[in-house]
C-alpha atoms as a PDB file:
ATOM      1  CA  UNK A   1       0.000   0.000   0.000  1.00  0.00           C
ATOM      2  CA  UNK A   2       0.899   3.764  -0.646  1.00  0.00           C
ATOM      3  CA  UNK A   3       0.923   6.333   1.919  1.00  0.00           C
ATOM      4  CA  UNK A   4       0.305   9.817   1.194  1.00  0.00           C
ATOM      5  CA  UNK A   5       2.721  12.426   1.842  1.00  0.00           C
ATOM      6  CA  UNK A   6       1.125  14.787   4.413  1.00  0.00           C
ATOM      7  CA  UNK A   7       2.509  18.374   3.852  1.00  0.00           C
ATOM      8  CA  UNK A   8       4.047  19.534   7.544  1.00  0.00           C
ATOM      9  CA  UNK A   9       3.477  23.206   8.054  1.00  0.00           C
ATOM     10  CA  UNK A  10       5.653  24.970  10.829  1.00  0.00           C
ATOM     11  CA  UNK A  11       3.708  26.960  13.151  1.00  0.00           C
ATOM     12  CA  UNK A  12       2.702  30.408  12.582  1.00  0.00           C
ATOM     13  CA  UNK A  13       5.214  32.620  14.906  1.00  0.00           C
ATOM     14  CA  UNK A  14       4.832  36.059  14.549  1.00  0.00           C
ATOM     15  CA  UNK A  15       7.591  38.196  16.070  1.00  0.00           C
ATOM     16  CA  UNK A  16       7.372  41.846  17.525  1.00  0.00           C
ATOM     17  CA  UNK A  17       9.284  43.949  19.121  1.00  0.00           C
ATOM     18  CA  UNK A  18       9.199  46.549  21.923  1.00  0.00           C
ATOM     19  CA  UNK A  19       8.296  49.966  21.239  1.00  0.00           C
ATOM     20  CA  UNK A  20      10.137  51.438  24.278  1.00  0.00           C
ATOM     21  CA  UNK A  21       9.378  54.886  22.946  1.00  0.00           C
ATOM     22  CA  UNK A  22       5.349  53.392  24.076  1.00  0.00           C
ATOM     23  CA  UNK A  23       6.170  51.578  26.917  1.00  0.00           C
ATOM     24  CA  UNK A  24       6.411  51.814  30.517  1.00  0.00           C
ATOM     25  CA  UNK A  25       7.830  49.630  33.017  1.00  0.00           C
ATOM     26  CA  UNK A  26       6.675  50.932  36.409  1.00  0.00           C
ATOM     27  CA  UNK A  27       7.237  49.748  39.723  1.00  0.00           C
ATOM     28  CA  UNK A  28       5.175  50.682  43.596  1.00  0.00           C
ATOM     29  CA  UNK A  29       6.230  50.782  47.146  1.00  0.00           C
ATOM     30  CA  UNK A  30       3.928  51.377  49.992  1.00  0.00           C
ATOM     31  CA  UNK A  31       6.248  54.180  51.462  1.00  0.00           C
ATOM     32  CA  UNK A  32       6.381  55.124  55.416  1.00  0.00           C
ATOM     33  CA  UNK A  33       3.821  52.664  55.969  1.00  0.00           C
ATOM     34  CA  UNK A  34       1.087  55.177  54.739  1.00  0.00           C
ATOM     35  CA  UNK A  35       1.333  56.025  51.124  1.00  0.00           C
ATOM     36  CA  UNK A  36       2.709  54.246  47.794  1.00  0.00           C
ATOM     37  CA  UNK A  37       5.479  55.626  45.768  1.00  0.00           C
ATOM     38  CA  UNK A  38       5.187  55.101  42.333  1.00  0.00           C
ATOM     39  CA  UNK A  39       8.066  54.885  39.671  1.00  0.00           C
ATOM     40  CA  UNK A  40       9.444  53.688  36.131  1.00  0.00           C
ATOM     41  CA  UNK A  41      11.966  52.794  34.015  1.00  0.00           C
ATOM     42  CA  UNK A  42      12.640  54.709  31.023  1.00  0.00           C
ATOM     43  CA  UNK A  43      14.818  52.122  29.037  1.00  0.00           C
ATOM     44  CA  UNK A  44      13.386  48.608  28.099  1.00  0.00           C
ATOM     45  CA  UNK A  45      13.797  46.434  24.773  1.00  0.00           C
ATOM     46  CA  UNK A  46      13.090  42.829  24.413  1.00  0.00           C
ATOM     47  CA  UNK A  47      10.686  40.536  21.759  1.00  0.00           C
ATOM     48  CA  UNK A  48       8.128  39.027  21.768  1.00  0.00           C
ATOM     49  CA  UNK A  49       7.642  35.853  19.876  1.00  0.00           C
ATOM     50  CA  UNK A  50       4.057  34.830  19.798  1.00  0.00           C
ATOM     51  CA  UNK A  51       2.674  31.594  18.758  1.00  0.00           C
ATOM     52  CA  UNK A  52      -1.168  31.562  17.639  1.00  0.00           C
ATOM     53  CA  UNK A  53      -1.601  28.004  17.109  1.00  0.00           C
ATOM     54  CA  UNK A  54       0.318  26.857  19.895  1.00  0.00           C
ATOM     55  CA  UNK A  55       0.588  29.383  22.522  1.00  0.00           C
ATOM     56  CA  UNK A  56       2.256  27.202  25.491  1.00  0.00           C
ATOM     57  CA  UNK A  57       5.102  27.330  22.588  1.00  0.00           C
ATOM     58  CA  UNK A  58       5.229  31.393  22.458  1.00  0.00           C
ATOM     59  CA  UNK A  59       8.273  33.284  24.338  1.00  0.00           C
ATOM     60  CA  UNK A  60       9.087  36.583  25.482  1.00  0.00           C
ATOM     61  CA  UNK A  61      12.663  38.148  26.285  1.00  0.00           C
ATOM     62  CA  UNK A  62      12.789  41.896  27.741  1.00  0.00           C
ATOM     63  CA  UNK A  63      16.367  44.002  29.033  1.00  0.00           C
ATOM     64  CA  UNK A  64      15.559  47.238  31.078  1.00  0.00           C
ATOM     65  CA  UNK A  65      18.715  49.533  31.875  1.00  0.00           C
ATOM     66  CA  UNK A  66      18.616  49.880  35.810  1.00  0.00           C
ATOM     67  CA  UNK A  67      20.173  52.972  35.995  1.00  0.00           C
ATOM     68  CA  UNK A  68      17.264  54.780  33.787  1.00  0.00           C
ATOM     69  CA  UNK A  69      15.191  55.160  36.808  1.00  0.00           C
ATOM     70  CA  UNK A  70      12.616  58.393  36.188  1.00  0.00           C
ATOM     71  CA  UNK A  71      13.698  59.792  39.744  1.00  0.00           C
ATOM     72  CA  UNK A  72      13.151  63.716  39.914  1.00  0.00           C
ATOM     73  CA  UNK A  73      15.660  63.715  43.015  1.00  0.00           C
ATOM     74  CA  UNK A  74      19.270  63.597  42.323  1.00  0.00           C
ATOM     75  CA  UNK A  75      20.072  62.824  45.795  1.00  0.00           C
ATOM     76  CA  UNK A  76      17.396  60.102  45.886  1.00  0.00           C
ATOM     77  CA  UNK A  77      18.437  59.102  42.294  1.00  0.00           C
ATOM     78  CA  UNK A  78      22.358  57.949  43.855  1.00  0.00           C
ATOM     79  CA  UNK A  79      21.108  56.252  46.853  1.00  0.00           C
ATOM     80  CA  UNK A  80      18.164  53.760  44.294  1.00  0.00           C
ATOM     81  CA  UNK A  81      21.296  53.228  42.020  1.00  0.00           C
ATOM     82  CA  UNK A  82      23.822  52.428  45.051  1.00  0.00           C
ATOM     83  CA  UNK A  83      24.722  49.121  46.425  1.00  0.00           C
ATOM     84  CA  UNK A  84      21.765  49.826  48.829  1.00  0.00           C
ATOM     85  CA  UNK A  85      19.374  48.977  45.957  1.00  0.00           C
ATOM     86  CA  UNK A  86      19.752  48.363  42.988  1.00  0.00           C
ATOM     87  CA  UNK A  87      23.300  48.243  42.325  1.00  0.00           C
ATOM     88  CA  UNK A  88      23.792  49.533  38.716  1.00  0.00           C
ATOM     89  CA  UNK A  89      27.682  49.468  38.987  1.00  0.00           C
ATOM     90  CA  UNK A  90      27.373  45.717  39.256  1.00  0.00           C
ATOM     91  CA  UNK A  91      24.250  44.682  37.857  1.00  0.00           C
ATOM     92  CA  UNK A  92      23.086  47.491  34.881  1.00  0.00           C
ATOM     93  CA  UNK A  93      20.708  45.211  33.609  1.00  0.00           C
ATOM     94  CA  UNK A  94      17.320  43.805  34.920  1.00  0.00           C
ATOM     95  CA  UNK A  95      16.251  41.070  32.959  1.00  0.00           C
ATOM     96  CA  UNK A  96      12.790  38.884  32.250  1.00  0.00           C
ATOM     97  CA  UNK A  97      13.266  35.588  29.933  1.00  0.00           C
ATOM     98  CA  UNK A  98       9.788  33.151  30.078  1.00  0.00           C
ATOM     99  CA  UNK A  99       9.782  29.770  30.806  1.00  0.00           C
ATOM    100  CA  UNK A 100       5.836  29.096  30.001  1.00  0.00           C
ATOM    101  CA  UNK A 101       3.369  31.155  28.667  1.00  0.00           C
ATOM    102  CA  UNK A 102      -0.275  30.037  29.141  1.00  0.00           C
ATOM    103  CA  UNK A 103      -3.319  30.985  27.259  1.00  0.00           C
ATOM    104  CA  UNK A 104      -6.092  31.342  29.975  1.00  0.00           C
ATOM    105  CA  UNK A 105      -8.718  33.276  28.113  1.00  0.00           C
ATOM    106  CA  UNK A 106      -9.242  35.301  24.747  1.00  0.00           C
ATOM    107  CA  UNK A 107      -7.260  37.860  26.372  1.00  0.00           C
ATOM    108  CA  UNK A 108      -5.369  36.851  29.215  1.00  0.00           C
ATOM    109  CA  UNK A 109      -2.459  35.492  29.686  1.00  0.00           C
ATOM    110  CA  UNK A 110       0.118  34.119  31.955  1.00  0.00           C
ATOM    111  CA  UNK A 111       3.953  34.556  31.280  1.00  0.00           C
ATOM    112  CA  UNK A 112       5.678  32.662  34.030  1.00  0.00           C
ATOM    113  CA  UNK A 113      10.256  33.683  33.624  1.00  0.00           C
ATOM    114  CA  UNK A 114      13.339  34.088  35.434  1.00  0.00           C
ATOM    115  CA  UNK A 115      13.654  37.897  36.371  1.00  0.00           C
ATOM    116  CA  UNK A 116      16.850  38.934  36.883  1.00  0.00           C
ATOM    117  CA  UNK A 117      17.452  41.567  39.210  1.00  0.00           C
ATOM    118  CA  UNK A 118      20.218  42.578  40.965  1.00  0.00           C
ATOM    119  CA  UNK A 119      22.462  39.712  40.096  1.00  0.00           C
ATOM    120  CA  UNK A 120      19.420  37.465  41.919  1.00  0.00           C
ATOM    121  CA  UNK A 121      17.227  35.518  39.674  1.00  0.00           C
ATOM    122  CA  UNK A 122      13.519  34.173  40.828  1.00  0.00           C
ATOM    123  CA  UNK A 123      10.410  32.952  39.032  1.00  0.00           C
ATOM    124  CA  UNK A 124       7.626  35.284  39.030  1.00  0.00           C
ATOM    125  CA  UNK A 125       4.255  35.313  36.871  1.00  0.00           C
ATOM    126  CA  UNK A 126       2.876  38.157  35.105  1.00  0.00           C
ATOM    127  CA  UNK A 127      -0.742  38.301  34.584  1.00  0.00           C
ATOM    128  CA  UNK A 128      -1.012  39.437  30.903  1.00  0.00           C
ATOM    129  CA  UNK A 129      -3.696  41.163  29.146  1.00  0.00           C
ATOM    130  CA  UNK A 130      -3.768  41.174  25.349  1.00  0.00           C
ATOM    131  CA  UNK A 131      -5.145  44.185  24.597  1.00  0.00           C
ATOM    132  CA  UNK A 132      -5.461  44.727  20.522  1.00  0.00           C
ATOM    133  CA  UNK A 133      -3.648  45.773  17.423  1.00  0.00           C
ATOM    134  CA  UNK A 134      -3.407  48.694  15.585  1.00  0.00           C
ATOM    135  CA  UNK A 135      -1.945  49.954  11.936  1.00  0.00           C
ATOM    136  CA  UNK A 136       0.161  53.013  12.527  1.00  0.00           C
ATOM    137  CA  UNK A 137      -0.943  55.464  10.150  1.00  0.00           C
ATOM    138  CA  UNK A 138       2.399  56.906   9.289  1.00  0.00           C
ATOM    139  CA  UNK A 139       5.211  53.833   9.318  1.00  0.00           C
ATOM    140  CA  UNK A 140       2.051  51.317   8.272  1.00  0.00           C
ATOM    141  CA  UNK A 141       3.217  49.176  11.252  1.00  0.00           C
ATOM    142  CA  UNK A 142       1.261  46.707  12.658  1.00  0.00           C
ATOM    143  CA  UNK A 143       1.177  47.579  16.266  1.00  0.00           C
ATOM    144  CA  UNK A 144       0.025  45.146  19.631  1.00  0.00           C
ATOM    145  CA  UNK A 145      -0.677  46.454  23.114  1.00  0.00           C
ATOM    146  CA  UNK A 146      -0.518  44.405  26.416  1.00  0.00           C
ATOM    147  CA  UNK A 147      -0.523  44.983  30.083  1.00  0.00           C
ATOM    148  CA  UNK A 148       1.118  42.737  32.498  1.00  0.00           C
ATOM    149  CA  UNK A 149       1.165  42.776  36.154  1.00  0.00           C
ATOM    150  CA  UNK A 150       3.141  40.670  38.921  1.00  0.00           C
ATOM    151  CA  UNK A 151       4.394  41.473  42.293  1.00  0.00           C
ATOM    152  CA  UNK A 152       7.959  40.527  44.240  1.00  0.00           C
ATOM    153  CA  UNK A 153       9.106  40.655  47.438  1.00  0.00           C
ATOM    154  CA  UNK A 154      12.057  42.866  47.006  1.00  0.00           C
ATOM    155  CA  UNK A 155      14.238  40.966  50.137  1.00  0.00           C
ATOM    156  CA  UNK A 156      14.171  38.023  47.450  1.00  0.00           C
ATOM    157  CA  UNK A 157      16.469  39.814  45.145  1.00  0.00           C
ATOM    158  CA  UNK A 158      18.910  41.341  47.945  1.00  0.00           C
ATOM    159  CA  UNK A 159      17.086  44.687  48.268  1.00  0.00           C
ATOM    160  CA  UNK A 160      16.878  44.508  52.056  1.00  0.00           C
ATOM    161  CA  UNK A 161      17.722  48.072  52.867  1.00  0.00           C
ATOM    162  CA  UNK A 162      15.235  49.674  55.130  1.00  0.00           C
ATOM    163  CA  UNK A 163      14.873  51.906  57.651  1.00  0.00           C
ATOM    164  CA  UNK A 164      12.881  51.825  61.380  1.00  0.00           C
ATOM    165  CA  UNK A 165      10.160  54.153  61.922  1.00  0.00           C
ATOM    166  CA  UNK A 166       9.336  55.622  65.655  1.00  0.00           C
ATOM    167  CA  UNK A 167       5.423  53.991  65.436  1.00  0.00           C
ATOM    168  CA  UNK A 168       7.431  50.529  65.217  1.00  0.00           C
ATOM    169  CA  UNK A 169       6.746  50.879  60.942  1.00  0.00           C
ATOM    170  CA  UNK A 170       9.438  50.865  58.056  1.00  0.00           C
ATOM    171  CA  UNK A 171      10.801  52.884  55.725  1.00  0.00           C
ATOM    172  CA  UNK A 172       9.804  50.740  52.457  1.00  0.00           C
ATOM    173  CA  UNK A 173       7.500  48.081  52.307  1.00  0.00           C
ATOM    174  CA  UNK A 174       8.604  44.881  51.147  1.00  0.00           C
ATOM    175  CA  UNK A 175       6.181  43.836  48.240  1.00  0.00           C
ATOM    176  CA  UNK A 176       6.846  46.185  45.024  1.00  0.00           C
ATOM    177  CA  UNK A 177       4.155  45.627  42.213  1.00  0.00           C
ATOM    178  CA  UNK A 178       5.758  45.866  38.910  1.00  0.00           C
ATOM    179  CA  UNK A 179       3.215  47.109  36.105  1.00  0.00           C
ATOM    180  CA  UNK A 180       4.469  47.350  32.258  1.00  0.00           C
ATOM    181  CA  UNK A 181       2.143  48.754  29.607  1.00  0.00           C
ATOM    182  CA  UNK A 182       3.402  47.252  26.523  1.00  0.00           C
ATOM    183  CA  UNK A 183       3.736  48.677  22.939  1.00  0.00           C
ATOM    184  CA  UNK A 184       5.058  46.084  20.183  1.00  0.00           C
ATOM    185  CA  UNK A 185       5.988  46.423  16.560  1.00  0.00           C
ATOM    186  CA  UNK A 186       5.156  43.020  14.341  1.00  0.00           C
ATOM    187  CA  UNK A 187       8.119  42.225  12.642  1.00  0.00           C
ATOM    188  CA  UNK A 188       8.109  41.173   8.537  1.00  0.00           C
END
């Protein structure tokens, strides 16, 4: 008997990249015990390869500078950078590489990675929202916007400076949400 040949197709994989001129990568602390402080990096890049068919088989790979901290306050500015924090002499680079990503409704996601931060790397899970595309009316881009949300304990990545308060409080809180509002360019 004859088999037919079957014709294999490989897997749609469309691949984009981040618009960090549309992007934000911002970060909260509950601050004095009372109040949240709110921040963001100004310098992020990565791609995003994204699988239609197959989604558990998608990826995403993102580099933000840790020294381009939007920080009004030089003073404050030297001591996030220092040893103290974030250490941007040693470690200028936070990075997020995926390890699964799992469709878990039309529009929602879940990108579990390694995050790199600080020389310290730890699992976290950011809780994606797909949130359209776009045609750029100038460049004729195809454009795709996402949010994505997780939170860390910042002790995990060696960011244990703190301060006592007199009420028996802290200076920072431990638990910083991380919030990026995403911008991507499809790639041809």
């Amino acid at each position: 008997m004859f088999r037919h040949a079957t014709t294999y197709e490989e897997p749609t994989v469309t691949t984009w990249n981040i618009d960090a001129s549309h992007t934000i990568v911002g970060y909260a602390v509950k601050h004095l015990g009372i109040s949240t402080y709110r921040g963001k990096f100004k310098t992020v890049e990565g791609v995003l390869h994204i699988n239609e068919e197959n989604p558990a088989a998608s990826s995403v790979n993102a580099t933000i500078d840790a020294g381009s901290l939007d920080i009004p306050q030089d003073r404050f500015y030297g001591h996030i950078v220092s040893p103290d924090f974030l250490d941007v002499q040693s470690h200028p680079k936070i990075t997020f590489q995926s390890t699964t990503v799992e469709k878990v409704a039309d529009d929602k996601w879940k990108v579990a990675g390694n995050l790199t931060l600080r020389g310290v790397t730890k699992e976290v899970v950011l809780d994606t929202t797909y949130l359209g595309q776009a045609e750029h009316p100038f460049s004729k881009n195809t454009h795709a916007a996402f949010v994505a949300e997780t939170e860390i304990n910042r002790e995990d990545f060696g960011l244990k400076w703190n301060a006592p308060l007199v009420n028996g409080g802290v200076y920072l809180g431990e638990r910083i949400r991380l919030s990026l509002d995403i911008e991507a360019i499809k790639q041809s």
